[in-house]
N, C-alpha and C. Protein backbone atom coordinates (compact mmCIF):
# COMPACT_ATOMS: atom_id res chain seq x y z
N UNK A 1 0.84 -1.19 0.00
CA UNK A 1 0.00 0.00 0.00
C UNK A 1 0.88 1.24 0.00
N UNK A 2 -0.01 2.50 -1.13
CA UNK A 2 1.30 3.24 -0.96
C UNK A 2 1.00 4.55 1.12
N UNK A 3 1.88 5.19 0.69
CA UNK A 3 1.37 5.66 2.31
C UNK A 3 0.28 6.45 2.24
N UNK A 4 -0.40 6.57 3.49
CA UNK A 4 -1.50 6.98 3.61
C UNK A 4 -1.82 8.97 3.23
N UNK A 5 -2.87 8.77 2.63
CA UNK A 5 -3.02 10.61 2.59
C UNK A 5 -3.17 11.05 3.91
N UNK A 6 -2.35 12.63 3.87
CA UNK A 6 -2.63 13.34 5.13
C UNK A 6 -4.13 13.17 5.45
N UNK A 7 -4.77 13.86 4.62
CA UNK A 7 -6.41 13.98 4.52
C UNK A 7 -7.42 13.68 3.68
N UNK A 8 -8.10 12.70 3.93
CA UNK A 8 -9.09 11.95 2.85
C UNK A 8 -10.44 12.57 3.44
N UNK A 9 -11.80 13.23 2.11
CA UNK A 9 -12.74 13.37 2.25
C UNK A 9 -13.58 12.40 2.09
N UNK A 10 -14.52 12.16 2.82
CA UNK A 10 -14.72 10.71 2.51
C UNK A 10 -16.52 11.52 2.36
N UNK A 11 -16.88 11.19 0.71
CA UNK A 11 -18.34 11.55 0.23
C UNK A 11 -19.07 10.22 -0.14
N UNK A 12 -18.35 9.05 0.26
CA UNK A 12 -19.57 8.32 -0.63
C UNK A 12 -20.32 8.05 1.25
N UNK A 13 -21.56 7.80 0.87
CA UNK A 13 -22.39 7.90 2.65
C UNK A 13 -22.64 6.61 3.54
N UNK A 14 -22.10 5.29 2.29
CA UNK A 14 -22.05 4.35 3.14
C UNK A 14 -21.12 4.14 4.07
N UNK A 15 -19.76 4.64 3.26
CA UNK A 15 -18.38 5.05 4.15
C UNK A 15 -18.70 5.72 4.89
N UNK A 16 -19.15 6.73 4.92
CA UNK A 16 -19.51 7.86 6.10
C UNK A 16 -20.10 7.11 7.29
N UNK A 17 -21.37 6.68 6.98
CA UNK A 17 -21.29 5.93 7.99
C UNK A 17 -20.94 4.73 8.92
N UNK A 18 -20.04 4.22 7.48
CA UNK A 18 -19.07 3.13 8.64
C UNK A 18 -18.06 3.33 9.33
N UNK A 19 -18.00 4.86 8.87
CA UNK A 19 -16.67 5.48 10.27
C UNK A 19 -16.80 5.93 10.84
N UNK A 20 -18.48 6.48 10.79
CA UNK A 20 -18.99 7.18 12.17
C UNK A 20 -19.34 6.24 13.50
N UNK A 21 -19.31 4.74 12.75
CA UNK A 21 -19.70 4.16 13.93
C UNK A 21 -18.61 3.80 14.91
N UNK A 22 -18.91 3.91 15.82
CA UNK A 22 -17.81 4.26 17.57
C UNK A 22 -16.51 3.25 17.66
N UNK A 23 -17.50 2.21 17.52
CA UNK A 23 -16.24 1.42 17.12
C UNK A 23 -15.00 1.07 16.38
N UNK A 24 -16.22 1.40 15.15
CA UNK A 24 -15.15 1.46 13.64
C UNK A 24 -14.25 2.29 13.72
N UNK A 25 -14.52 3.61 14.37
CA UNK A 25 -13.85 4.46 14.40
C UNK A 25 -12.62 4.50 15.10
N UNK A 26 -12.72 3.86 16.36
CA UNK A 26 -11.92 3.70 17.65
C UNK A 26 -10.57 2.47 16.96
N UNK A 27 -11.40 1.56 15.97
CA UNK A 27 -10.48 0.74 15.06
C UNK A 27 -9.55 1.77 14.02
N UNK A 28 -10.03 2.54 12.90
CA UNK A 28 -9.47 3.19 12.34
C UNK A 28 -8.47 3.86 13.34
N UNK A 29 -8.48 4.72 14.70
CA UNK A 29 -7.89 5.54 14.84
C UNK A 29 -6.26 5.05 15.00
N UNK A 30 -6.88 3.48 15.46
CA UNK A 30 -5.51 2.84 16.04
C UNK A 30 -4.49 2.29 14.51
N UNK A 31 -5.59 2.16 13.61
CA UNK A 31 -4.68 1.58 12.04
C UNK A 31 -3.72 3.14 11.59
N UNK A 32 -3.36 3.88 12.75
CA UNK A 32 -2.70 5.17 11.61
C UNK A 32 -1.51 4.18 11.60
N UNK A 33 -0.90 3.11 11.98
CA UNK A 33 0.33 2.11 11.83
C UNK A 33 -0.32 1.21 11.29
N UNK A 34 0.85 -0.06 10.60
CA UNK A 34 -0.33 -1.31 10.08
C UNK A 34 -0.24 -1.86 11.40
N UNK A 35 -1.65 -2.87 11.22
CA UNK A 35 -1.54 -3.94 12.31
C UNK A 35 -2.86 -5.20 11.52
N UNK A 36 -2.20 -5.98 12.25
CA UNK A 36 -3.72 -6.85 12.04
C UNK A 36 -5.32 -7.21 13.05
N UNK A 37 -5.63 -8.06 12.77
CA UNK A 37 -6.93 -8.20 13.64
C UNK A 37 -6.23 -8.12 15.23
N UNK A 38 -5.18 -9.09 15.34
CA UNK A 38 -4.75 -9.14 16.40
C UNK A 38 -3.79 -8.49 17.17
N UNK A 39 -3.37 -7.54 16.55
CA UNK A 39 -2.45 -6.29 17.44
C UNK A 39 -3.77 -5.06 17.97
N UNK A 40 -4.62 -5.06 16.74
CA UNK A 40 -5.19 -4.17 17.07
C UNK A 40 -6.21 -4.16 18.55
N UNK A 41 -6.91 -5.50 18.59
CA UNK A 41 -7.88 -6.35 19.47
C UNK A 41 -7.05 -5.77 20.62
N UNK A 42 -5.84 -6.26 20.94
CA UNK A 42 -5.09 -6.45 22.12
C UNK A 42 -4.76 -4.50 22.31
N UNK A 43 -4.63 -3.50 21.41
CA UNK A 43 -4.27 -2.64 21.46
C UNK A 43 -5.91 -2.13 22.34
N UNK A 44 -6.95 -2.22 21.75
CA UNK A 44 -8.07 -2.11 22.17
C UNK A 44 -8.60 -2.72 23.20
N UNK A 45 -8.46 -3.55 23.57
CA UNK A 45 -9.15 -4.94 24.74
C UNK A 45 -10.19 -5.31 24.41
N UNK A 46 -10.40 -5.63 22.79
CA UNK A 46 -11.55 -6.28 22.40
C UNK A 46 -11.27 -7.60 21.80
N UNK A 47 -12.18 -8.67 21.45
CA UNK A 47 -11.81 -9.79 20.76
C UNK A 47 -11.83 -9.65 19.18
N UNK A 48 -10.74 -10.52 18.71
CA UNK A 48 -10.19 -10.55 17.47
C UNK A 48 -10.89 -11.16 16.63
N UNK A 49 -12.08 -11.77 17.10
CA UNK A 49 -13.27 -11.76 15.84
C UNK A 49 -14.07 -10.23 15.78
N UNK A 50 -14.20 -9.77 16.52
CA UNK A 50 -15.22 -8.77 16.49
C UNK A 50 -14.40 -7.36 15.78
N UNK A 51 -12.76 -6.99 16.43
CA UNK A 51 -12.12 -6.28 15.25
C UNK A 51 -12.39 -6.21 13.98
N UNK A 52 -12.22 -8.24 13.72
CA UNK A 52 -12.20 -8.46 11.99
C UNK A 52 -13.52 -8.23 11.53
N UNK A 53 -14.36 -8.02 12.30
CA UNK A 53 -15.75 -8.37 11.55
C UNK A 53 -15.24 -6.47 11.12
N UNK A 54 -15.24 -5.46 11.80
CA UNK A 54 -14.94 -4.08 12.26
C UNK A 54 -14.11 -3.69 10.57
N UNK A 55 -13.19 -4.40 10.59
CA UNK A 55 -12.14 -4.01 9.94
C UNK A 55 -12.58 -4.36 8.72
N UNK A 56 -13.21 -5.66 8.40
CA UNK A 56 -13.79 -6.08 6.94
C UNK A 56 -15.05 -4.52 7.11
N UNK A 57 -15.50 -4.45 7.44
CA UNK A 57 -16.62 -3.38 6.97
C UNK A 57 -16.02 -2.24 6.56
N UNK A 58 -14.86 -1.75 6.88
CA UNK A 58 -13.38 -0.41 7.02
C UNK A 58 -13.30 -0.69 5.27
N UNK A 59 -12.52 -2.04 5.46
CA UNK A 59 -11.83 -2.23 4.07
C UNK A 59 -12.86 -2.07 2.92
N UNK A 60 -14.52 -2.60 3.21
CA UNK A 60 -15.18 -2.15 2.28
C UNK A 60 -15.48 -0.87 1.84
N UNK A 61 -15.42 -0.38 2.83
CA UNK A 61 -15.82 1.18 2.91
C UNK A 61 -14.74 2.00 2.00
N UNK A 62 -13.47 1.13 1.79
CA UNK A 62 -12.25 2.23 1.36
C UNK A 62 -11.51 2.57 3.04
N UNK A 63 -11.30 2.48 3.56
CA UNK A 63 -11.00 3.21 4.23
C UNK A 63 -10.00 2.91 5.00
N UNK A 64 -9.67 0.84 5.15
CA UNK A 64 -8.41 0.77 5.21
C UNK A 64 -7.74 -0.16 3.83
N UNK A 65 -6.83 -0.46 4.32
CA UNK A 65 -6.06 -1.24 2.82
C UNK A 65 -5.54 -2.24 3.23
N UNK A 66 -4.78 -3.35 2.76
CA UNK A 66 -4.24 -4.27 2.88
C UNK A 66 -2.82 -3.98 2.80
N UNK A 67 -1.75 -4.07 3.41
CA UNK A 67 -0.85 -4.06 3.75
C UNK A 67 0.15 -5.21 3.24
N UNK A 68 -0.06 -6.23 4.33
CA UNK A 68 0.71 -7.49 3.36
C UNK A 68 -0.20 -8.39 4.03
N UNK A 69 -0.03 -9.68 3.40
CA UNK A 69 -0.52 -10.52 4.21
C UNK A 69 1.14 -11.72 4.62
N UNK A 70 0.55 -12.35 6.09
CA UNK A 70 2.07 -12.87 6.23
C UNK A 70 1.31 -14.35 7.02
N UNK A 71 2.34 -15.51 7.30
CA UNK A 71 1.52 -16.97 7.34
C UNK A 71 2.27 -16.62 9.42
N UNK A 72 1.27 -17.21 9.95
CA UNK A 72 0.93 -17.22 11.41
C UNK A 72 0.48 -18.47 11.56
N UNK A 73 1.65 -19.48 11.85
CA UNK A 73 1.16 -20.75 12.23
C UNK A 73 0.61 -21.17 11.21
N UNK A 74 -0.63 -21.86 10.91
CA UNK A 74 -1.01 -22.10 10.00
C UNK A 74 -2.50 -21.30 9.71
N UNK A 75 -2.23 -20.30 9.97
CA UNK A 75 -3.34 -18.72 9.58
C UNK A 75 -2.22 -18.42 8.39
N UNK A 76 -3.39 -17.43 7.73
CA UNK A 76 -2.66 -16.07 6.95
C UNK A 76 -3.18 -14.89 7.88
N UNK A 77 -2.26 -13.90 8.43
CA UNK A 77 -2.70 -12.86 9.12
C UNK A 77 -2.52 -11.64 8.06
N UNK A 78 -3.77 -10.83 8.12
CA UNK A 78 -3.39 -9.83 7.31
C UNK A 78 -3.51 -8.52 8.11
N UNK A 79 -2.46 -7.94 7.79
CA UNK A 79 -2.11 -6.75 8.21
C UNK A 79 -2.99 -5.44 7.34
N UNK A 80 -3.64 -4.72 8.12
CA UNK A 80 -4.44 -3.26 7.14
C UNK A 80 -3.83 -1.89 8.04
N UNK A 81 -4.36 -0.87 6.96
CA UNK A 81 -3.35 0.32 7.26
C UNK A 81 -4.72 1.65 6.90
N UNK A 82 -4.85 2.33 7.69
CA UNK A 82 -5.49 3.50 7.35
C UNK A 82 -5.50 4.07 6.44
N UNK A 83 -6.19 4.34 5.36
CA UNK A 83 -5.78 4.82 4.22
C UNK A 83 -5.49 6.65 4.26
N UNK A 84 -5.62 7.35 5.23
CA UNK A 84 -5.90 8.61 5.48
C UNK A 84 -5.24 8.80 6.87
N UNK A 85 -4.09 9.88 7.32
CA UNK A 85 -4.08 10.15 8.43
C UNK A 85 -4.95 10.63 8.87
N UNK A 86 -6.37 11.19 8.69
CA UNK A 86 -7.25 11.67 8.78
C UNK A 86 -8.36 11.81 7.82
N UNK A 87 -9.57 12.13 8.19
CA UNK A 87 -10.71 12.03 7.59
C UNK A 87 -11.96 13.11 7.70
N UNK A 88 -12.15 14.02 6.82
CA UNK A 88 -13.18 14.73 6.98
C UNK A 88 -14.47 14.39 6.25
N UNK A 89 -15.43 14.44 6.54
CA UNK A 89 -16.65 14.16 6.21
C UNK A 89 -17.34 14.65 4.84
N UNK A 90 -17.65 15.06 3.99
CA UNK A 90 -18.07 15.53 3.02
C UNK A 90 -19.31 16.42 3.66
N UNK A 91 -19.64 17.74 3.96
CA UNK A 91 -20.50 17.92 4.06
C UNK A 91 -22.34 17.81 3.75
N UNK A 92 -21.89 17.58 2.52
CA UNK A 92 -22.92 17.26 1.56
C UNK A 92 -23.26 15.75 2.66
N UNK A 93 -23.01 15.19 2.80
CA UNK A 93 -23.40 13.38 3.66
C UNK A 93 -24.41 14.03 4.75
N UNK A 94 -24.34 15.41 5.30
CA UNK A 94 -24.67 15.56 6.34
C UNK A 94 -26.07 16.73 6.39
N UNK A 95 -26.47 17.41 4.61
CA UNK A 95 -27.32 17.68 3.93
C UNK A 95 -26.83 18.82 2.98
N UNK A 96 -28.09 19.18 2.17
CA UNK A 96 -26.81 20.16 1.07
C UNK A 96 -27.17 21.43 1.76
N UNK A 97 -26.17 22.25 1.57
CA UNK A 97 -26.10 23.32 1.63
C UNK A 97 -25.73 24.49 0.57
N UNK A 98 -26.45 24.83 -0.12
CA UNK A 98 -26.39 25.23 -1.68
C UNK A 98 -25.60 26.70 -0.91
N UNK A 99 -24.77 26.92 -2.36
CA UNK A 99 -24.59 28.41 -2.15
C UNK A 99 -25.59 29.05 -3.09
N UNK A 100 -26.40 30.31 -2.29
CA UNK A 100 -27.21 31.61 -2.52
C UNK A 100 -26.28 32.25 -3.04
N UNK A 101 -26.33 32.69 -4.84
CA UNK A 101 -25.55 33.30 -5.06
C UNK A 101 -26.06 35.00 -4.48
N UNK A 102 -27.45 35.18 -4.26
CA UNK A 102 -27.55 36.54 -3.59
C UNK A 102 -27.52 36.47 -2.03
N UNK A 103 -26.76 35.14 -1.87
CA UNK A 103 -26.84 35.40 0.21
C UNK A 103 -26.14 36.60 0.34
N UNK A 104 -26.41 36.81 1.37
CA UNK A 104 -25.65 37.67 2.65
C UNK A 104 -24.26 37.20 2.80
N UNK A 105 -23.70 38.21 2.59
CA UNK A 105 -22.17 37.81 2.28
C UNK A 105 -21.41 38.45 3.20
N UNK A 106 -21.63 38.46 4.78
CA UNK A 106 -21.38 38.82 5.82
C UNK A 106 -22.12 38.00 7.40
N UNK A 107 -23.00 36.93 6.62
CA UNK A 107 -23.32 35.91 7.45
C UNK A 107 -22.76 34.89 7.29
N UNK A 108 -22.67 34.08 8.57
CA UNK A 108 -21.56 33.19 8.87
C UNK A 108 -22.44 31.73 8.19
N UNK A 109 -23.84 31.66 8.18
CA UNK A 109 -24.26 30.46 7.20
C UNK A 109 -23.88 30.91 5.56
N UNK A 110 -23.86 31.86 5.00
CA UNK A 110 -23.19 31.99 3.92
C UNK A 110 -21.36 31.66 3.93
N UNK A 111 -20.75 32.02 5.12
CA UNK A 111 -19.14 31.26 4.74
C UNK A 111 -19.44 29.51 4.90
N UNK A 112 -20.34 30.06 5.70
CA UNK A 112 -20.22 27.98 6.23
C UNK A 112 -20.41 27.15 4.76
N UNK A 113 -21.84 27.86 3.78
CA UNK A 113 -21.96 27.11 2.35
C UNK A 113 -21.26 27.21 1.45
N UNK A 114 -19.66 28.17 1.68
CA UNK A 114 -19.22 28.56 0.74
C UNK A 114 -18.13 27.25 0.96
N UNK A 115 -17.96 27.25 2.29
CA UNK A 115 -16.79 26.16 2.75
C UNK A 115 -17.19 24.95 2.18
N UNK A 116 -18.21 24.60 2.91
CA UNK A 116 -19.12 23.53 2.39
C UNK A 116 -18.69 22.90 0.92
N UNK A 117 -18.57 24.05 -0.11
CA UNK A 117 -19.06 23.63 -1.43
C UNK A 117 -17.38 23.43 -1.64
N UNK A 118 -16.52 24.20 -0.97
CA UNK A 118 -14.90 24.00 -1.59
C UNK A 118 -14.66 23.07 -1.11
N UNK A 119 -15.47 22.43 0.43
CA UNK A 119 -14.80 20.93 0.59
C UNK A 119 -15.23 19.40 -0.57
N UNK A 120 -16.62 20.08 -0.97
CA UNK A 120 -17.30 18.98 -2.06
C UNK A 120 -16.24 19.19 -3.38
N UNK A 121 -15.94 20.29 -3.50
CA UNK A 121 -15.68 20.58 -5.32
C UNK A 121 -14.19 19.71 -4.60
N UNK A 122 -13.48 20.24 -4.01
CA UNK A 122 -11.75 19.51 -4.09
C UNK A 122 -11.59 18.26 -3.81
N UNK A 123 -12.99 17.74 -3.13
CA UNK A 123 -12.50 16.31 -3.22
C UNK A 123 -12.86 15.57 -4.24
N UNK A 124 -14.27 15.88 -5.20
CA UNK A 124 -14.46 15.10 -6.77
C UNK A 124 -12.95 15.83 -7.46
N UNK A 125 -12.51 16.88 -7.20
CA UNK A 125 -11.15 17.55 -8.18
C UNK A 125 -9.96 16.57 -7.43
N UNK A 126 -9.80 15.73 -6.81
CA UNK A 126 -8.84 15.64 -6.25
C UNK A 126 -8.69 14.06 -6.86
N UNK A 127 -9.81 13.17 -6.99
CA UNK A 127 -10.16 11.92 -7.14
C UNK A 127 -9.92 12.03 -8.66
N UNK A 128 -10.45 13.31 -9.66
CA UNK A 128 -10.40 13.32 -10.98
C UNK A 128 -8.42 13.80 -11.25
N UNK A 129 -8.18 14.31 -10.61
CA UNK A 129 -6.31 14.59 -10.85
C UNK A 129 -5.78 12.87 -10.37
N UNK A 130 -6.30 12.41 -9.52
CA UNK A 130 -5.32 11.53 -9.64
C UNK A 130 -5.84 10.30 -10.36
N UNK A 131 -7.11 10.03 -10.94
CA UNK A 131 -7.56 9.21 -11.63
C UNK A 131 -6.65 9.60 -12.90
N UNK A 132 -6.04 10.97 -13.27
CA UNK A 132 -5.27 10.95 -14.52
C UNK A 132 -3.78 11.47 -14.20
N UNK A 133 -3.59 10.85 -13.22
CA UNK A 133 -1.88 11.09 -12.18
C UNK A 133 -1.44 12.10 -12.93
N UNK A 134 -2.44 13.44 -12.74
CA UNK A 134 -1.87 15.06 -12.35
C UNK A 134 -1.87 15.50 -11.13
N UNK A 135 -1.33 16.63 -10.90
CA UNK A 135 -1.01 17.08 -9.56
C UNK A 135 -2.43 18.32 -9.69
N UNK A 136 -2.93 18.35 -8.85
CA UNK A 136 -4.15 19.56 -8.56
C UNK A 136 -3.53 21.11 -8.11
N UNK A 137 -3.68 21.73 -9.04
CA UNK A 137 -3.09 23.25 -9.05
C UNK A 137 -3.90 23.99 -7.99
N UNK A 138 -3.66 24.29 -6.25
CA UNK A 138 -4.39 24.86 -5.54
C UNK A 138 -3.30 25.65 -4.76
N UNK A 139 -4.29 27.24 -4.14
CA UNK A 139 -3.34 27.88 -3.73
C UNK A 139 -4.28 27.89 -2.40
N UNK A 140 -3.37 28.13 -1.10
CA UNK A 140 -4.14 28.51 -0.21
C UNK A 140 -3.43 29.55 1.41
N UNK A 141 -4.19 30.69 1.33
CA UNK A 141 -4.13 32.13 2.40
C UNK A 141 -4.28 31.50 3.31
N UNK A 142 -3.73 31.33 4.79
CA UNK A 142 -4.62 31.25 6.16
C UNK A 142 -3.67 32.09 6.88
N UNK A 143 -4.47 33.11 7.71
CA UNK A 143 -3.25 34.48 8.24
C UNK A 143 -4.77 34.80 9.67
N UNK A 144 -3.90 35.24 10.36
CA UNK A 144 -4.55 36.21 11.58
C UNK A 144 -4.24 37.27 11.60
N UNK A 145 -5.28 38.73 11.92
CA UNK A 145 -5.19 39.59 11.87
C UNK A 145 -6.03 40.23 13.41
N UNK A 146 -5.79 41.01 13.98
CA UNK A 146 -6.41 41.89 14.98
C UNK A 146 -6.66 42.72 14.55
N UNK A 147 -7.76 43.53 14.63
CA UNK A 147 -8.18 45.02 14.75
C UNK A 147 -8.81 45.83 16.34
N UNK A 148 -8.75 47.08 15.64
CA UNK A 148 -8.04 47.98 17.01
C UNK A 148 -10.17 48.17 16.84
N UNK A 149 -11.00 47.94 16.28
CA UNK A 149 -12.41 48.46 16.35
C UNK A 149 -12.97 47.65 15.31
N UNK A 150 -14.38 48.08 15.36
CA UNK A 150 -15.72 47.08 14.31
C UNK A 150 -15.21 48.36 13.19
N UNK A 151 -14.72 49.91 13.47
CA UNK A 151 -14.46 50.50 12.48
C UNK A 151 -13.50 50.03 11.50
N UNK A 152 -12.46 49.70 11.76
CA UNK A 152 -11.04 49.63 11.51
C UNK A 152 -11.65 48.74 10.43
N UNK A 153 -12.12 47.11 11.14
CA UNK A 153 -12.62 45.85 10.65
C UNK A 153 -12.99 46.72 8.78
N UNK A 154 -14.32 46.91 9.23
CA UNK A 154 -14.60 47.18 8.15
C UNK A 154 -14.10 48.07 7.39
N UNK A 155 -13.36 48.58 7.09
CA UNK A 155 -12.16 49.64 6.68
C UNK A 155 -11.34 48.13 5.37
N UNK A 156 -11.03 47.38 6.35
CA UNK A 156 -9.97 46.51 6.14
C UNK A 156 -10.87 45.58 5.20
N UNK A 157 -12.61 45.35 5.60
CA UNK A 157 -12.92 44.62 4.56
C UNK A 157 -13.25 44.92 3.20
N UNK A 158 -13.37 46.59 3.07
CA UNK A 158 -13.62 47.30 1.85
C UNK A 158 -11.90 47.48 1.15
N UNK A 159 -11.13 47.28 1.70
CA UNK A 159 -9.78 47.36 0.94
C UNK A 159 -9.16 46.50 0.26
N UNK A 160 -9.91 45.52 1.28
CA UNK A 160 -9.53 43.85 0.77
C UNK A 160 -10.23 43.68 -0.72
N UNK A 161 -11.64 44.00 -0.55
CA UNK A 161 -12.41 43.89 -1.87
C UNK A 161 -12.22 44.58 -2.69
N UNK A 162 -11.78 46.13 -2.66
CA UNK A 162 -10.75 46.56 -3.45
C UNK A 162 -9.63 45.72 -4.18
N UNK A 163 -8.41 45.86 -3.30
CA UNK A 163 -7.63 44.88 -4.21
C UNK A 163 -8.07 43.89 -4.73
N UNK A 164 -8.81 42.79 -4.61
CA UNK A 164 -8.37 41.60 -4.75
C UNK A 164 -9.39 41.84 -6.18
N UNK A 165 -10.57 42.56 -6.31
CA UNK A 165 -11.17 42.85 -7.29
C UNK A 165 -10.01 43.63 -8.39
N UNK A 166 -9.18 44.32 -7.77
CA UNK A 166 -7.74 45.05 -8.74
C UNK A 166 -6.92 43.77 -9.57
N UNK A 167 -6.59 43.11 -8.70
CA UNK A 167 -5.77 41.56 -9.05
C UNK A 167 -6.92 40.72 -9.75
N UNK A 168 -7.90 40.77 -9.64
CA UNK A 168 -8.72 39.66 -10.14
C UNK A 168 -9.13 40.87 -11.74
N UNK A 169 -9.42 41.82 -12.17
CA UNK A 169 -9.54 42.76 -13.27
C UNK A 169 -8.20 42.75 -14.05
N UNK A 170 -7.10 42.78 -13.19
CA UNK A 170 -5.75 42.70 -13.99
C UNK A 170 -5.11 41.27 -14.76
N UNK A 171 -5.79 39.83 -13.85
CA UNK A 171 -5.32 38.61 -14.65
C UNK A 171 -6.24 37.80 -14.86
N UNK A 172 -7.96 38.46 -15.09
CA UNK A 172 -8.74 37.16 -15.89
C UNK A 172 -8.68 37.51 -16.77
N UNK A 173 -8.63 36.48 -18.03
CA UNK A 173 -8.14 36.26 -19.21
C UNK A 173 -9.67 35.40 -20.08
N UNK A 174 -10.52 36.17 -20.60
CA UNK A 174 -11.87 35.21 -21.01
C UNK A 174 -11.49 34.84 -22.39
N UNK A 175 -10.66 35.61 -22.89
CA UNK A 175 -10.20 35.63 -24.38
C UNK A 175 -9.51 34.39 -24.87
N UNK A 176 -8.68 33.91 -24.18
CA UNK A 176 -7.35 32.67 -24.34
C UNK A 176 -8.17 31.38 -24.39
N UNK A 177 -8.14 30.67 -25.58
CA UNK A 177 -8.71 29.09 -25.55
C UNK A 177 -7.91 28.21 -24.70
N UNK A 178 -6.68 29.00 -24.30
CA UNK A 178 -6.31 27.86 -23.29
C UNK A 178 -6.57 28.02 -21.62
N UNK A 179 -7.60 28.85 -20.97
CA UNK A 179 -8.17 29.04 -20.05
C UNK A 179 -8.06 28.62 -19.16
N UNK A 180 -8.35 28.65 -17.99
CA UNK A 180 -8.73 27.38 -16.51
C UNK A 180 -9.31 28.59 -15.58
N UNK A 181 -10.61 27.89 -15.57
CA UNK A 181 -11.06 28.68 -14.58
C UNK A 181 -10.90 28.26 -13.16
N UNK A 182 -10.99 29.12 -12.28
CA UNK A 182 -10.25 29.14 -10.61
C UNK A 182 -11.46 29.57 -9.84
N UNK A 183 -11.35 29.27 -8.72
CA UNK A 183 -12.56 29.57 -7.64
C UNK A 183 -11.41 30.12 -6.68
N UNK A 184 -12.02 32.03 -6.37
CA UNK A 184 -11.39 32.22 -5.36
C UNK A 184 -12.29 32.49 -4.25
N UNK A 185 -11.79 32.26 -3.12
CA UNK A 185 -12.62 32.29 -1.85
C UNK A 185 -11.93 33.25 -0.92
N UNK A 186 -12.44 34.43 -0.26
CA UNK A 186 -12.11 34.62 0.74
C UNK A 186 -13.01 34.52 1.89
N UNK A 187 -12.53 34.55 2.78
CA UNK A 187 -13.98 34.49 4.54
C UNK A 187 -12.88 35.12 5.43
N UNK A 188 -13.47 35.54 6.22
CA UNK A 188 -12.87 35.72 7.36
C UNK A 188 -13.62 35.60 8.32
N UNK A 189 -13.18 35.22 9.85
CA UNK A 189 -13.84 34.77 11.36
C UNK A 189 -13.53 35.21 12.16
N UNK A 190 -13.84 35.09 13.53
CA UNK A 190 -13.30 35.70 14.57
C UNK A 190 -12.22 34.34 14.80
N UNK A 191 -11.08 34.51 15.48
CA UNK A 191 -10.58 33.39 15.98
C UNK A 191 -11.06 32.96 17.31
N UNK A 192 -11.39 31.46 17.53
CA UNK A 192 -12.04 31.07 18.55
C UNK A 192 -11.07 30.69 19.70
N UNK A 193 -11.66 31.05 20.83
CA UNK A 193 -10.67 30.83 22.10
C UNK A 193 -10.61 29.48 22.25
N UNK A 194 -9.20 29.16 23.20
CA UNK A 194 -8.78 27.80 23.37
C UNK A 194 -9.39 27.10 23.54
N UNK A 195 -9.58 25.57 23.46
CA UNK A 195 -10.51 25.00 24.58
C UNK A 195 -9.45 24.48 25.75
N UNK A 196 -10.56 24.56 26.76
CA UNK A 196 -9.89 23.90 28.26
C UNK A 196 -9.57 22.56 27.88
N UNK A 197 -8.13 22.62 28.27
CA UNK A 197 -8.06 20.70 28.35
C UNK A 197 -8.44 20.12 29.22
N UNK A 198 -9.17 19.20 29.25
CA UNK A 198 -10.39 18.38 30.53
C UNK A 198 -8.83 17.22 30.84
């Protein structure tokens, strides 16, 4: 298997929900190494039929892989491996959330559908680049900023839309048959305070 992606979206909903379930999950978390039915059981304190039953539902799902298989006495033990150091959900699994192209573009359910839709579009774009082993051309901002007032704020959000409308007038190109169109996104949030570690 080759190594696992940092981050796999996982949209199809049967998968979704075979990793939402507690168990499955508690199995996946421990496959970020390979192991088999029986490292994992013992890693967990559960029995090594009930893993495998766990782990065959994983592997259907996509979600782990086969590793190697190796002879144990007179077993074949097979070793599986997380396919994802991690896993985000497809929003869409969880209902749609269309973007309003006339929403409110200063409400936080309008960033949430905007997010929403860039987590759906990059993961069918991500499955279609490597179904034709290209690399996916993506750029991505994440920065913190303070302001001194709600004045300032908005100061800073009319400048922003300034430029970026300056940069976006200076390099779209509708003319060129060799084109690619781009989705740019900006949002901004408050940053959220720590959580307490329990």
């Amino acid at each position: 298997m080759a190594d696992p992606h940092p981050v796999e979206v996982v949209s199809d909903q049967g998968a979704a929900l075979t990793m939402l379930n507690a168990t499955r999950l508690r199995v996946l978390q421990t496959l970020d190494e390979p192991g088999s039915a029986s490292t994992v059981a013992k890693r967990l304190g559960m029995p090594r039929q009930r893993v495998n039953y766990h782990l065959r539902q994983l592997e259907a799902a996509g979600l782990v892989a086969l590793v190697e298989e190796r002879r144990k006495g007179n077993c074949t033990e097979r070793v599986m491996q997380a396919t994802a150091r991690g896993y985000v959900v497809d929003p869409a699994m969880l209902g749609q959330l269309d973007v309003d192209p006339a929403g409110d573009r200063l409400s936080a359910t309008y960033l949430v559908s905007v997010l929403a839709r860039g987590v759906r579009e990059i993961a069918r774009l991500r499955r279609l680049a490597a179904g034709a082993q290209k690399q996916l051309p993506t750029l991505t901002l994440d920065t913190e900023i303070a302001f001194g007032s709600s004045a300032a704020q908005a100061r800073f959000a009319e400048d922003l839309v300034a430029a970026v409308n300056d940069v976006i007038a200076r390099h779209h190109d509708e003319t060129s048959p060799r084109r690619r169109r781009f989705r740019v996104v900006l949002g901004s949030y408050p940053v959220p305070p720590k959580e307490a570690k329990s």
